[in-house]
C-alpha atoms as a PDB file:
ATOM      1  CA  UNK A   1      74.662 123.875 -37.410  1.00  0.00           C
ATOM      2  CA  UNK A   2      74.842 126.911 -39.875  1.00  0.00           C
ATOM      3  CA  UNK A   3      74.073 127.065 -43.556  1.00  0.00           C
ATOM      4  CA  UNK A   4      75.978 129.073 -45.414  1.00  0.00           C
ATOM      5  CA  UNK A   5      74.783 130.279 -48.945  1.00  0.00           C
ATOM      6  CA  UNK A   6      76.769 131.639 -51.557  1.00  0.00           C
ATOM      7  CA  UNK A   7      74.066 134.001 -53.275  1.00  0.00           C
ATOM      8  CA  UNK A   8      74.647 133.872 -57.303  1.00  0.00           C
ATOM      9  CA  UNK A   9      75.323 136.926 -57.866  1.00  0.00           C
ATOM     10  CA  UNK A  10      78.770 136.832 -55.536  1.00  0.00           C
ATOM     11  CA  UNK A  11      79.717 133.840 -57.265  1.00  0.00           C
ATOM     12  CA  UNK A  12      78.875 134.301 -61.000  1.00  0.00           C
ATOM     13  CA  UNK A  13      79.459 137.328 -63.196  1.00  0.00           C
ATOM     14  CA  UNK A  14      75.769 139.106 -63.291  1.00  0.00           C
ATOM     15  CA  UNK A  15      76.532 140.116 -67.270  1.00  0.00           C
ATOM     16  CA  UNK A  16      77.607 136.752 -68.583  1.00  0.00           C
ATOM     17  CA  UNK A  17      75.707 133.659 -68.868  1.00  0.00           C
ATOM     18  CA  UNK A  18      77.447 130.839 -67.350  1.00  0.00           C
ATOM     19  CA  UNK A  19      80.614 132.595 -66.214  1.00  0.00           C
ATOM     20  CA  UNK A  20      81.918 131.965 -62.540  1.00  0.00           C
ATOM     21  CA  UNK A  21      83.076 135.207 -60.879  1.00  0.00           C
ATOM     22  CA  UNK A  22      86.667 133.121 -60.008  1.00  0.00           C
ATOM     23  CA  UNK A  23      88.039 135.692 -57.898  1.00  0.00           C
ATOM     24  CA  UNK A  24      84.890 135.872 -55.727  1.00  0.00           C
ATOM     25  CA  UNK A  25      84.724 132.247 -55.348  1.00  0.00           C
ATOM     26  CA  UNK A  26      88.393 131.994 -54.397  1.00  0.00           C
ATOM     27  CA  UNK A  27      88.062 135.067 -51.783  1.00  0.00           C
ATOM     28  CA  UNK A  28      85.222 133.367 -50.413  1.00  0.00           C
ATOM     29  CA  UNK A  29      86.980 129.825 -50.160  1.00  0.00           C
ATOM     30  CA  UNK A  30      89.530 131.354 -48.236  1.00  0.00           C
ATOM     31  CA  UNK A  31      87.636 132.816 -45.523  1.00  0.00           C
ATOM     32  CA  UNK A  32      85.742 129.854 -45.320  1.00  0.00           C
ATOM     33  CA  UNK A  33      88.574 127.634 -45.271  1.00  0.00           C
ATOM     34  CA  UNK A  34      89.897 130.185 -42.114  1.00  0.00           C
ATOM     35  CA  UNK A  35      86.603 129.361 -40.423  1.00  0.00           C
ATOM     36  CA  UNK A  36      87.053 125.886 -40.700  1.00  0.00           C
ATOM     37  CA  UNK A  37      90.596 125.349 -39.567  1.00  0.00           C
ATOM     38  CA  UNK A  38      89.579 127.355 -36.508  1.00  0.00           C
ATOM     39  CA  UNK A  39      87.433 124.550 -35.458  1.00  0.00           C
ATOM     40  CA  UNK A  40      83.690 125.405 -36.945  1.00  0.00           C
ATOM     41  CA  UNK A  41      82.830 122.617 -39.019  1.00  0.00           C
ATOM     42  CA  UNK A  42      79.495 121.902 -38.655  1.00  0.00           C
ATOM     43  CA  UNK A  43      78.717 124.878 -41.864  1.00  0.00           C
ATOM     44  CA  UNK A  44      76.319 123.286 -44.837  1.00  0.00           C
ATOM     45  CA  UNK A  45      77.642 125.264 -48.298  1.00  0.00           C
ATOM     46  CA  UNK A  46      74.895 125.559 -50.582  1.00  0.00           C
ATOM     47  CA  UNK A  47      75.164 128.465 -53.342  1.00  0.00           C
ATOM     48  CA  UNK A  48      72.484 129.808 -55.620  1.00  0.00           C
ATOM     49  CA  UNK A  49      72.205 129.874 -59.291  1.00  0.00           C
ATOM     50  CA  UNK A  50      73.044 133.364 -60.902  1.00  0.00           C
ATOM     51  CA  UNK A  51      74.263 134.050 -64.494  1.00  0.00           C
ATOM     52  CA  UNK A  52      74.324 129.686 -64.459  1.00  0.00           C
ATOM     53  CA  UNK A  53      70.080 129.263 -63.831  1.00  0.00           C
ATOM     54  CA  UNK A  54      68.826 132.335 -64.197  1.00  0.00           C
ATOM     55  CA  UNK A  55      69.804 133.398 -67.615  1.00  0.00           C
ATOM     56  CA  UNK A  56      68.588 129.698 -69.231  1.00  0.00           C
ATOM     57  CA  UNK A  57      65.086 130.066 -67.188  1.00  0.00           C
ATOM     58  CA  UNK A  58      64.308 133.331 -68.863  1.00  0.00           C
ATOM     59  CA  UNK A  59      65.795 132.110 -72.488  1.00  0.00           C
ATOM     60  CA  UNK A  60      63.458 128.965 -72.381  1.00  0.00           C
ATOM     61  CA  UNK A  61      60.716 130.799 -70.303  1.00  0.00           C
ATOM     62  CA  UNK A  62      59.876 128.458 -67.769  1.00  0.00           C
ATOM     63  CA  UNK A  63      60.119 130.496 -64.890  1.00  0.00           C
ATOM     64  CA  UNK A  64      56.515 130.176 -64.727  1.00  0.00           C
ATOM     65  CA  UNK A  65      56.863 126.413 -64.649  1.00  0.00           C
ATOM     66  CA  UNK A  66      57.585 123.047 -66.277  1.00  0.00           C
ATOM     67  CA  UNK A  67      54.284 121.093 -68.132  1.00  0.00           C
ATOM     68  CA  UNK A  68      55.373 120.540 -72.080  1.00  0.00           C
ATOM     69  CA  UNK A  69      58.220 117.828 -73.021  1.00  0.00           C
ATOM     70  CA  UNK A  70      60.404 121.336 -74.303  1.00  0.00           C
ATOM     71  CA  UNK A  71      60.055 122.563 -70.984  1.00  0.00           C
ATOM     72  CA  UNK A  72      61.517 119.112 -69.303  1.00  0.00           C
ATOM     73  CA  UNK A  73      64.513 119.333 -71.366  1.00  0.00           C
ATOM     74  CA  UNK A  74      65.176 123.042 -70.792  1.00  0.00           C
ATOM     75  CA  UNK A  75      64.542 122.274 -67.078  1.00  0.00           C
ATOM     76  CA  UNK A  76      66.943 119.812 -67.229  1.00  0.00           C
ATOM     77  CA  UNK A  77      69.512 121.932 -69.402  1.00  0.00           C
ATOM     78  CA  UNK A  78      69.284 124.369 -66.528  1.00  0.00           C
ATOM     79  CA  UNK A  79      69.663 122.456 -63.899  1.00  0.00           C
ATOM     80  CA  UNK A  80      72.495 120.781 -65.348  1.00  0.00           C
ATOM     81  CA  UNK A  81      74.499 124.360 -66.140  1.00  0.00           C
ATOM     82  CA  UNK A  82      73.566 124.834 -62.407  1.00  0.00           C
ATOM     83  CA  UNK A  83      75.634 121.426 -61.628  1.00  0.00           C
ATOM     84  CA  UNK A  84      78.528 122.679 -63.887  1.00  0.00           C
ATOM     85  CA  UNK A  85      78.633 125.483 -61.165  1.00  0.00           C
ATOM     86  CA  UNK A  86      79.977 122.973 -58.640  1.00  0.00           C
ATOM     87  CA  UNK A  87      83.340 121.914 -60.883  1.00  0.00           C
END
């Protein structure tokens, strides 16, 4: 079994908040999808956050945490920009 991550900063543009890098993330599909049709299929895909977490943790400044009601709700803003990432 491998796991393969996609760091964040391959797949999103670093100076743009919430901004896929397309052309990365269509480069990389295609290798991977060569991989795969040679026979390696047990590969986990995760990817990381980039321009799509980072840039909302520092905005609502809870990279040092979540305790307040705000700081649920920004949490949960972030983590569903993060989720967007996957469409």
């Amino acid at each position: 079994m491998q796991i393969l991550k996609l760091g964040g900063s391959v797949i999103t543009k670093k100076d743009a908040k919430l901004v896929p890098d397309i052309n990365n993330i269509l480069n990389l599909a295609a290798s991977i999808a060569q991989v795969w049709k040679s026979g390696k299929r047990d590969i986990i895909i995760v990817h990381g956050a980039g321009s799509f977490g980072h840039a909302l943790v520092l905005e609502y400044k809870i990279n040092d945490g979540v305790k307040t009601e705000p700081e649920r709700f920004a949490s949960a803003k972030t983590h569903s920009a993060c989720a967007s990432l996957l469409l």
